[in-house]
Protein backbone atom coordinates (compact mmCIF):
# COMPACT_ATOMS: atom_id res chain seq x y z
CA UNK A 1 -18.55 -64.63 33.51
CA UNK A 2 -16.80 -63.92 36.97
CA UNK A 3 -13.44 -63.57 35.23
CA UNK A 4 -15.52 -60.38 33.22
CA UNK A 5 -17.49 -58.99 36.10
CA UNK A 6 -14.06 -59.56 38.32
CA UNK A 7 -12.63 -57.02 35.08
CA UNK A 8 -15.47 -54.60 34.64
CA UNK A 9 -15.37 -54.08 38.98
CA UNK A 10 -11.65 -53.09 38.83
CA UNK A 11 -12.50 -50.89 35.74
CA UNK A 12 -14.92 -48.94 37.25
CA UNK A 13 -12.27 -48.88 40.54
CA UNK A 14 -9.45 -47.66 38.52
CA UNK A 15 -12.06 -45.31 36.89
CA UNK A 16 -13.22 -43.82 40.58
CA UNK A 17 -10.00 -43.61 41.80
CA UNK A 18 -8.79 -41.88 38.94
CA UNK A 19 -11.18 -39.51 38.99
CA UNK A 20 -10.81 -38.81 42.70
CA UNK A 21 -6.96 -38.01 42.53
CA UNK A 22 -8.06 -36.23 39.04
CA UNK A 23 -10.25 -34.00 40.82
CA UNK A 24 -7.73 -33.39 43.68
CA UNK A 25 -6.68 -29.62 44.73
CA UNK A 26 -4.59 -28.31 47.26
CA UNK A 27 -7.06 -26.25 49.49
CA UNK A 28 -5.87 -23.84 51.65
CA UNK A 29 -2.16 -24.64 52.46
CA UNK A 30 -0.61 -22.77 55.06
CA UNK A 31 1.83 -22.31 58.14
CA UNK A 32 1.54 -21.37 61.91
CA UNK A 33 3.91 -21.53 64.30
CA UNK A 34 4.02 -23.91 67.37
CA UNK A 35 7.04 -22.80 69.27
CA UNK A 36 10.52 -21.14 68.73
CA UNK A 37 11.83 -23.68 66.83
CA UNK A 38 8.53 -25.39 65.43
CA UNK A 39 5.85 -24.90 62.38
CA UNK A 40 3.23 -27.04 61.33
CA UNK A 41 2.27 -27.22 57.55
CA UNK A 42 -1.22 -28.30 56.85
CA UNK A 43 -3.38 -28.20 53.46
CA UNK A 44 -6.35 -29.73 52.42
CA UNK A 45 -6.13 -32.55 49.30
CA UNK A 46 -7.76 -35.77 48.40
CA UNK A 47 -4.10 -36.81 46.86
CA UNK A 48 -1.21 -37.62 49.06
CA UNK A 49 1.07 -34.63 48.89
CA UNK A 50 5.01 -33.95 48.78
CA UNK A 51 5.94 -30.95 51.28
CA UNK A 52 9.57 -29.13 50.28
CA UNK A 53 11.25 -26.30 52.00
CA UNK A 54 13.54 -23.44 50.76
CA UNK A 55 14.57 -20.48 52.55
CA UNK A 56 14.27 -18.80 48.90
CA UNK A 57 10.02 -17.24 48.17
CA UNK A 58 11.01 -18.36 44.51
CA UNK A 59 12.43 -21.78 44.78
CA UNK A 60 11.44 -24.85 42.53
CA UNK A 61 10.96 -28.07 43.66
CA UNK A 62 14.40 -29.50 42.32
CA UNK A 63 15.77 -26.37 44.20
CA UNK A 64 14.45 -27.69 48.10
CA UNK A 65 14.70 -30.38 50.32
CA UNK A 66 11.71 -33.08 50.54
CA UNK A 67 10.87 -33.00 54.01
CA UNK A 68 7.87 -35.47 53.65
CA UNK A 69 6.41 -37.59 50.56
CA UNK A 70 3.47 -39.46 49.78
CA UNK A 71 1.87 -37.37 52.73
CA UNK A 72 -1.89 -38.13 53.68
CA UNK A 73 -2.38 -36.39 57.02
CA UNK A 74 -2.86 -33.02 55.72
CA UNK A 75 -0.01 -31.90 57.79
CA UNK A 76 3.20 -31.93 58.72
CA UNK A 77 5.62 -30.50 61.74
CA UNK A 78 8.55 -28.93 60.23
CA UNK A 79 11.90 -27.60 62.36
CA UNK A 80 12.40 -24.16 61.54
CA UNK A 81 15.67 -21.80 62.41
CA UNK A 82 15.11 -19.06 64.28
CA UNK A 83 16.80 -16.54 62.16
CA UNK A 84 15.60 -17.15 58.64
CA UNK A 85 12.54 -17.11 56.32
CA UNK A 86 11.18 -20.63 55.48
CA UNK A 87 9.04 -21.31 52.41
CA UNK A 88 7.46 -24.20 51.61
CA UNK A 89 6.48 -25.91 48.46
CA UNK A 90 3.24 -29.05 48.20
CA UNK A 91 2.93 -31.04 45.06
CA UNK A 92 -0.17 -33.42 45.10
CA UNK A 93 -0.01 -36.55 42.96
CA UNK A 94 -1.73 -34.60 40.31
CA UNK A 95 1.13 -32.67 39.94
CA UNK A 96 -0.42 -29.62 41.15
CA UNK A 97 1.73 -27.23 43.13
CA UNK A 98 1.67 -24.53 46.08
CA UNK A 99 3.44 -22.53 47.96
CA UNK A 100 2.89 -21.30 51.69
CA UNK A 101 4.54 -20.13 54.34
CA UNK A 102 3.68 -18.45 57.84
CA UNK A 103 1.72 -15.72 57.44
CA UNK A 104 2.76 -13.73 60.40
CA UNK A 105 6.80 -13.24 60.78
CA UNK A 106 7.90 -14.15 64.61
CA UNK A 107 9.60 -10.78 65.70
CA UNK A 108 10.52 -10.79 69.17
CA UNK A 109 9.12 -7.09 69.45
CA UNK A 110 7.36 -6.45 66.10
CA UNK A 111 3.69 -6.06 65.64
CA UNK A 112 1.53 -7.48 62.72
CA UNK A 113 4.55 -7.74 60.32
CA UNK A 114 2.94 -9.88 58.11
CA UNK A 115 3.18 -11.15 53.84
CA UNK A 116 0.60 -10.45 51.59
CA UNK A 117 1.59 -13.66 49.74
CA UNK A 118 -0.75 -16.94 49.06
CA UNK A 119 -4.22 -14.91 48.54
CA UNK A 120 -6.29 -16.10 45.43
CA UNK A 121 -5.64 -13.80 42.55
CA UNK A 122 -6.75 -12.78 38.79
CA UNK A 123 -6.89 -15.49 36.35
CA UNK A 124 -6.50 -18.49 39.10
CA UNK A 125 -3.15 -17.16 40.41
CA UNK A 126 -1.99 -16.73 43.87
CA UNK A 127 -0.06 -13.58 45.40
CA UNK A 128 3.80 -14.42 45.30
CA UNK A 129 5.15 -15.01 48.54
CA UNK A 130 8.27 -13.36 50.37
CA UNK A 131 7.53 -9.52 48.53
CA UNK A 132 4.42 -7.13 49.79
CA UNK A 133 4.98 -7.16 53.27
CA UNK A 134 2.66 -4.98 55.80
CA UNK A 135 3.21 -3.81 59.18
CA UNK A 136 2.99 -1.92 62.37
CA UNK A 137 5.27 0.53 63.51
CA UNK A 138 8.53 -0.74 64.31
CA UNK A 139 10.29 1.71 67.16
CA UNK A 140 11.14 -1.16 69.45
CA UNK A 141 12.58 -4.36 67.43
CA UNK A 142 14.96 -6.12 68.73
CA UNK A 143 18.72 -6.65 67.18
CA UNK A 144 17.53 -10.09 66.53
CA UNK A 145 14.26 -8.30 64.45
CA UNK A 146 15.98 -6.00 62.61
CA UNK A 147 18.33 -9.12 61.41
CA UNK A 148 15.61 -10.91 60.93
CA UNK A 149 13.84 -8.45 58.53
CA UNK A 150 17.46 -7.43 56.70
CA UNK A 151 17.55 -11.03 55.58
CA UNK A 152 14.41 -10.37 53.68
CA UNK A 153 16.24 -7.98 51.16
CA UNK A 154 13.81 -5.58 51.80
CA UNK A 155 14.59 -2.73 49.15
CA UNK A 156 12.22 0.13 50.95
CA UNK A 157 9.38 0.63 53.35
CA UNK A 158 7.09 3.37 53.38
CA UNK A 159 5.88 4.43 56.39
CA UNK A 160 2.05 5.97 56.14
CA UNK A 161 2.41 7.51 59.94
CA UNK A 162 1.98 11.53 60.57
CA UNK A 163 5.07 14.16 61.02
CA UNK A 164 3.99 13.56 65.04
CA UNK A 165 3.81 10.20 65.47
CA UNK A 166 7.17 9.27 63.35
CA UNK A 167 8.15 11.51 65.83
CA UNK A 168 7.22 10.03 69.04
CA UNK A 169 8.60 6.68 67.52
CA UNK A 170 11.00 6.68 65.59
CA UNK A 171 11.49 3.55 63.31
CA UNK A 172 14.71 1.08 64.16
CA UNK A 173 15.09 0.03 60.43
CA UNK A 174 16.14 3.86 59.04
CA UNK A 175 19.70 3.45 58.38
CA UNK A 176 19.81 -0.08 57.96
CA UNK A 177 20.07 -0.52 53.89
CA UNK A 178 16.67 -0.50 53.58
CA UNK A 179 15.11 2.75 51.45
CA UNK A 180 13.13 4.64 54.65
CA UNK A 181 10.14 6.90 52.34
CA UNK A 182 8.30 9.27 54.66
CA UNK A 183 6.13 12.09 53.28
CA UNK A 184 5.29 14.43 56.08
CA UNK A 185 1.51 15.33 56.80
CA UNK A 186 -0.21 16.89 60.18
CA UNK A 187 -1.72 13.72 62.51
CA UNK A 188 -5.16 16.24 62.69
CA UNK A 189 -5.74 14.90 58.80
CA UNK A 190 -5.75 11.04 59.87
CA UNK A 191 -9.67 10.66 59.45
CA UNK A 192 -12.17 8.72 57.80
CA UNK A 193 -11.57 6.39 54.74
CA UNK A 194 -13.06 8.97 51.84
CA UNK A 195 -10.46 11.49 53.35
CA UNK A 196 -6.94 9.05 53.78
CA UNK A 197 -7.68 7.93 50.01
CA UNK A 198 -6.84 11.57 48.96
CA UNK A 199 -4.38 12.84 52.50
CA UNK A 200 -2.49 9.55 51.59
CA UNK A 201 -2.32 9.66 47.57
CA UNK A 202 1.32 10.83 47.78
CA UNK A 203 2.24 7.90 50.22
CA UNK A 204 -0.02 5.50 47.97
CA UNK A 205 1.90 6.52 44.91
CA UNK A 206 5.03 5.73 46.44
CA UNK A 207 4.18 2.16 47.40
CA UNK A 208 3.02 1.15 43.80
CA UNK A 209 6.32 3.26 42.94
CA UNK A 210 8.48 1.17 44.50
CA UNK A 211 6.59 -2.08 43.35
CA UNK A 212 6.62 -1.25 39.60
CA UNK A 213 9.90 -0.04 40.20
CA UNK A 214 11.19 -4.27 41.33
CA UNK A 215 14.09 -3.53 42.79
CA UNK A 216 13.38 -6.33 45.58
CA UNK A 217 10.64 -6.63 48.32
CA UNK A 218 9.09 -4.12 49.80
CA UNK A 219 7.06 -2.99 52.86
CA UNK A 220 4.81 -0.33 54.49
CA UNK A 221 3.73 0.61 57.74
CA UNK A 222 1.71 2.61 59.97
CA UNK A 223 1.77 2.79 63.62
CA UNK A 224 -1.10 -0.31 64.36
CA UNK A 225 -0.48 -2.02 61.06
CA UNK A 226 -4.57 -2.02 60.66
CA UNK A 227 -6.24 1.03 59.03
CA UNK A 228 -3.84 3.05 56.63
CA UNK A 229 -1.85 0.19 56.55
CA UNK A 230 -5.39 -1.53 55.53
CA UNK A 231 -6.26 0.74 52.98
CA UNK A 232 -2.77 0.47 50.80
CA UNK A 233 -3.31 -3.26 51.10
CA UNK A 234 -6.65 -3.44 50.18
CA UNK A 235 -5.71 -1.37 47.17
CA UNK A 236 -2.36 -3.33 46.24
CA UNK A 237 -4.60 -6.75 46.33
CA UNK A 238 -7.85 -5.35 44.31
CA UNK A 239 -5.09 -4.53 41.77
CA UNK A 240 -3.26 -7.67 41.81
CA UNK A 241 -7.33 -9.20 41.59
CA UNK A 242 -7.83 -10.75 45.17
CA UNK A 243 -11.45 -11.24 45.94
CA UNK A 244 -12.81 -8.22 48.27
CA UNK A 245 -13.47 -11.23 51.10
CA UNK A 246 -10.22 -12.48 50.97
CA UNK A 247 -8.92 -8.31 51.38
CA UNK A 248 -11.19 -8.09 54.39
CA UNK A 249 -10.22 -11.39 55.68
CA UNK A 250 -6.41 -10.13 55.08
CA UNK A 251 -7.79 -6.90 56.97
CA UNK A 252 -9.40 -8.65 60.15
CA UNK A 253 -6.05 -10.49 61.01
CA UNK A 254 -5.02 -7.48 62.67
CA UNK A 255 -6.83 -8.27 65.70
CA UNK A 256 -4.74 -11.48 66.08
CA UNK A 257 -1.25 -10.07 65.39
CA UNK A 258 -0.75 -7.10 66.66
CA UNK A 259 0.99 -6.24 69.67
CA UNK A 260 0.05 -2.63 71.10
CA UNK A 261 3.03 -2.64 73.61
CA UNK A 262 6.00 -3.03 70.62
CA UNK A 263 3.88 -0.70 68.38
CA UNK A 264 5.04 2.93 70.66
CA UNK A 265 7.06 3.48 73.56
CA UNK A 266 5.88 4.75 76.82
CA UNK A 267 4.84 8.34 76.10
CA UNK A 268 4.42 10.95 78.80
CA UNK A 269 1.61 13.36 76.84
CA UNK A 270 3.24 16.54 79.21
CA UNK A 271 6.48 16.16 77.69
CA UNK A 272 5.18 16.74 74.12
CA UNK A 273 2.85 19.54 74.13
CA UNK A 274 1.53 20.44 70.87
CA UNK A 275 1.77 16.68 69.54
CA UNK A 276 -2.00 15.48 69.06
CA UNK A 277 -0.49 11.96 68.41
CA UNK A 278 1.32 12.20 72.13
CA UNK A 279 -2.23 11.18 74.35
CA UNK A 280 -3.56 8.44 72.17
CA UNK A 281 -0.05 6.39 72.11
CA UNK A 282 -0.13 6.98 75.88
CA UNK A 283 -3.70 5.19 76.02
CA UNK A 284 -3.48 2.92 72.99
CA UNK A 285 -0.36 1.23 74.51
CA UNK A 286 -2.17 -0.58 76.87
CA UNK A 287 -5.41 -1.23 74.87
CA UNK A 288 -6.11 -4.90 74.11
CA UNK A 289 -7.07 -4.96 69.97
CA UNK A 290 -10.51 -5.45 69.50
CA UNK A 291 -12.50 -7.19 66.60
CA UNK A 292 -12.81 -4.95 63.53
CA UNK A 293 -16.72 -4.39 63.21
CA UNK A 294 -19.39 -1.69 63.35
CA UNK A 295 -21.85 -2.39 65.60
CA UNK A 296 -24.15 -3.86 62.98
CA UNK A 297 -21.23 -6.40 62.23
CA UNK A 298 -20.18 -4.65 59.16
CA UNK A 299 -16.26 -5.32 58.59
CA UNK A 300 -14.45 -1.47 59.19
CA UNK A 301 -12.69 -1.43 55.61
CA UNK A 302 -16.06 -2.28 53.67
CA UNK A 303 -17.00 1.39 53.63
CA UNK A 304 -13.50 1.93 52.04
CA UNK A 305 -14.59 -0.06 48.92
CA UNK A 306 -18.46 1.67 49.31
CA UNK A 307 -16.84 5.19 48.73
CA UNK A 308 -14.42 3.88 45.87
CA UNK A 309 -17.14 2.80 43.78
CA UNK A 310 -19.24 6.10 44.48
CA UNK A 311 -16.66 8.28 44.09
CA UNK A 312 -14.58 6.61 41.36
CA UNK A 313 -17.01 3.79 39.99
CA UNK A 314 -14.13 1.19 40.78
CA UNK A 315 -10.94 0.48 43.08
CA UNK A 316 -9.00 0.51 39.05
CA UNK A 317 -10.53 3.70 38.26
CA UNK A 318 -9.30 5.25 41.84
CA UNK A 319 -5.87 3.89 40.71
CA UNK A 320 -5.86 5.23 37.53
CA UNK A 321 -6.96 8.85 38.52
CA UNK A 322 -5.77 9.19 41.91
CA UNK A 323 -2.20 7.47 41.70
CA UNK A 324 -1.69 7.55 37.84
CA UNK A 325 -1.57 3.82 37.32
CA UNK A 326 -2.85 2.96 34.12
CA UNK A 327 -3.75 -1.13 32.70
CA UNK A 328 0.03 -1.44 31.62
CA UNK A 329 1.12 -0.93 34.84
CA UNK A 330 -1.95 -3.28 36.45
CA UNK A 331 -0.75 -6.21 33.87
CA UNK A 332 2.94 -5.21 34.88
CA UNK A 333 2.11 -5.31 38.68
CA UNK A 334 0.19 -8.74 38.24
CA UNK A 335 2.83 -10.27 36.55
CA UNK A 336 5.82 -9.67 38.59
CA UNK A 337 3.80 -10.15 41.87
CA UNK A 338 1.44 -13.22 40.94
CA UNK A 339 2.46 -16.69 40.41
């Protein structure tokens, strides 16, 4: 009798514990930096976890270097080099894999130049990492930077700023193998939402150009990184089929990463008269970024995707009208740019 109820209570252990690691997901992986030479890796699994690293967005797991197996603390420190991209792969004992890496790339004097890669996407697929990259101006990297971002393979960047303000600041990564797309249009046009998603079509078009065109990874810019730069990435994710929260999430991190003082130089208005763009640098230089929110705590972009729907019945309808993208280039875009 005890050798069967001994039998039957290590059945029904195996059974739980089976279940348990059968039911295991990686939650929310991801990467943030410590220090110059530091990251720490953490996730969220009821399985112990593997944690790999490649300096490659596309690498397998027989293609990177185990840094830590059979992993149950839900995160790991990891030494990083200071002049290179690191990706990083988790495989749970289910067998279930993800990739991460930082979300925020550690320029020296860059602002928000961050990857759109890792955000939940149509049919349970993630955003590829190490391709749609967003930004802030970028008048005052440093050499270090601009190596930095070269070793990305960037193919082009679009920059989304007005005739005056590419002007007053001048990008350092023209000239520097990277395709540089600029369409000119007066800074007096930069208004609400409803009004960029038309002043900006040209500029939009471009973007989804250069991503059907996969020639490599691409970026775009405008001068904070947040609002124009906001809209084209709210538009490339609803396409790709990220979740509106996880767009306006994506949206609100421009609070945390930008840096004003790298986004302009130090503009004397007198010198440019004429240039509308000239006073606001000279103030917005020194302003400290502040939370994204109407008063009544309403995220800034959400009216973008109110006056899509009213105006175009969907964000996919806006694409197809607006910027010419039809479903065969929506299934093309999701399946070069989702894993």
């Amino acid at each position: 009798m005890h050798n069967w109820t001994t039998r039957i209570t290590f059945g029904f252990m195996a059974l739980f514990l089976a279940s348990r690691i059968a039911t295991a997901a990686l939650v929310d992986p991801r990467v943030e930096r410590v220090d110059l030479n530091h990251v720490i890796i953490s996730w969220n699994d009821a399985a112990p976890v593997g944690v790999y690293e490649s300096d490659r967005p596309d690498a397998r797991i027989a293609q990177s270097t185990l840094l830590s197996d059979n992993n149950r603390d839900g995160s790991y420190l990891a030494t990083v080099a200071t002049n290179k991209r690191h990706y990083f792969l988790l495989r749970d004992a289910t067998g279930e894999i993800r990739r991460t890496a930082e979300r925020l790339l550690p320029l020296e004097r860059g602002s928000n130049f961050r990857d759109l890669g890792g955000y939940p996407a149509a049919d349970g697929r993630h955003v590829r990492w190490g391709l749609i990259y967003r930004s802030a101006a970028t008048p005052l990297l440093s050499d270090d930077d601009i190596a930095y971002i070269h070793a990305l393979g960037l193919h082009s960047m679009t920059d989304l700023r007005s005739t005056e303000e590419r002007k007053l600041a001048p990008t350092r990564l023209a000239n520097q193998g990277i395709e540089y797309i600029a369409i000119d249009y007066p800074f007096s046009e930069v208004g609400d939402y409803e009004s960029l998603l038309t002043v900006l079509a040209p500029q939009f078009r471009a973007i989804f150009r250069e991503l059907l065109s996969d020639k490599g990874p691409i970026s775009f810019n405008c001068t904070a990184g947040q609002d124009r730069t906001g809209i084209a990435a709210a538009l490339i994710l609803s396409a790709l089929g990220v979740p509106r929260q996880a767009i306006l999430t994506d949206y609100h991190l421009s609070t945390k990463f930008r840096q004003p003082q790298y986004e302009m130089p130090d503009v004397d208005p007198s010198k440019y008269p004429g240039n509308a763009a000239a006073a606001l640098f000279a103030k917005a230089r020194t302003m400290k970024p502040a939370p994204l929110y109407s008063e009544d705590g309403r995220p800034w972009l959400a009216p973008l995707f109110d006056q899509v729907d009213a105006r175009w019945g969907s964000v996919d309808h806006y694409l197809q009208q607006v910027l010419g993208l039809g479903p065969a280039d929506l299934a093309k875009l999701r399946s070069e740019y989702l894993e």
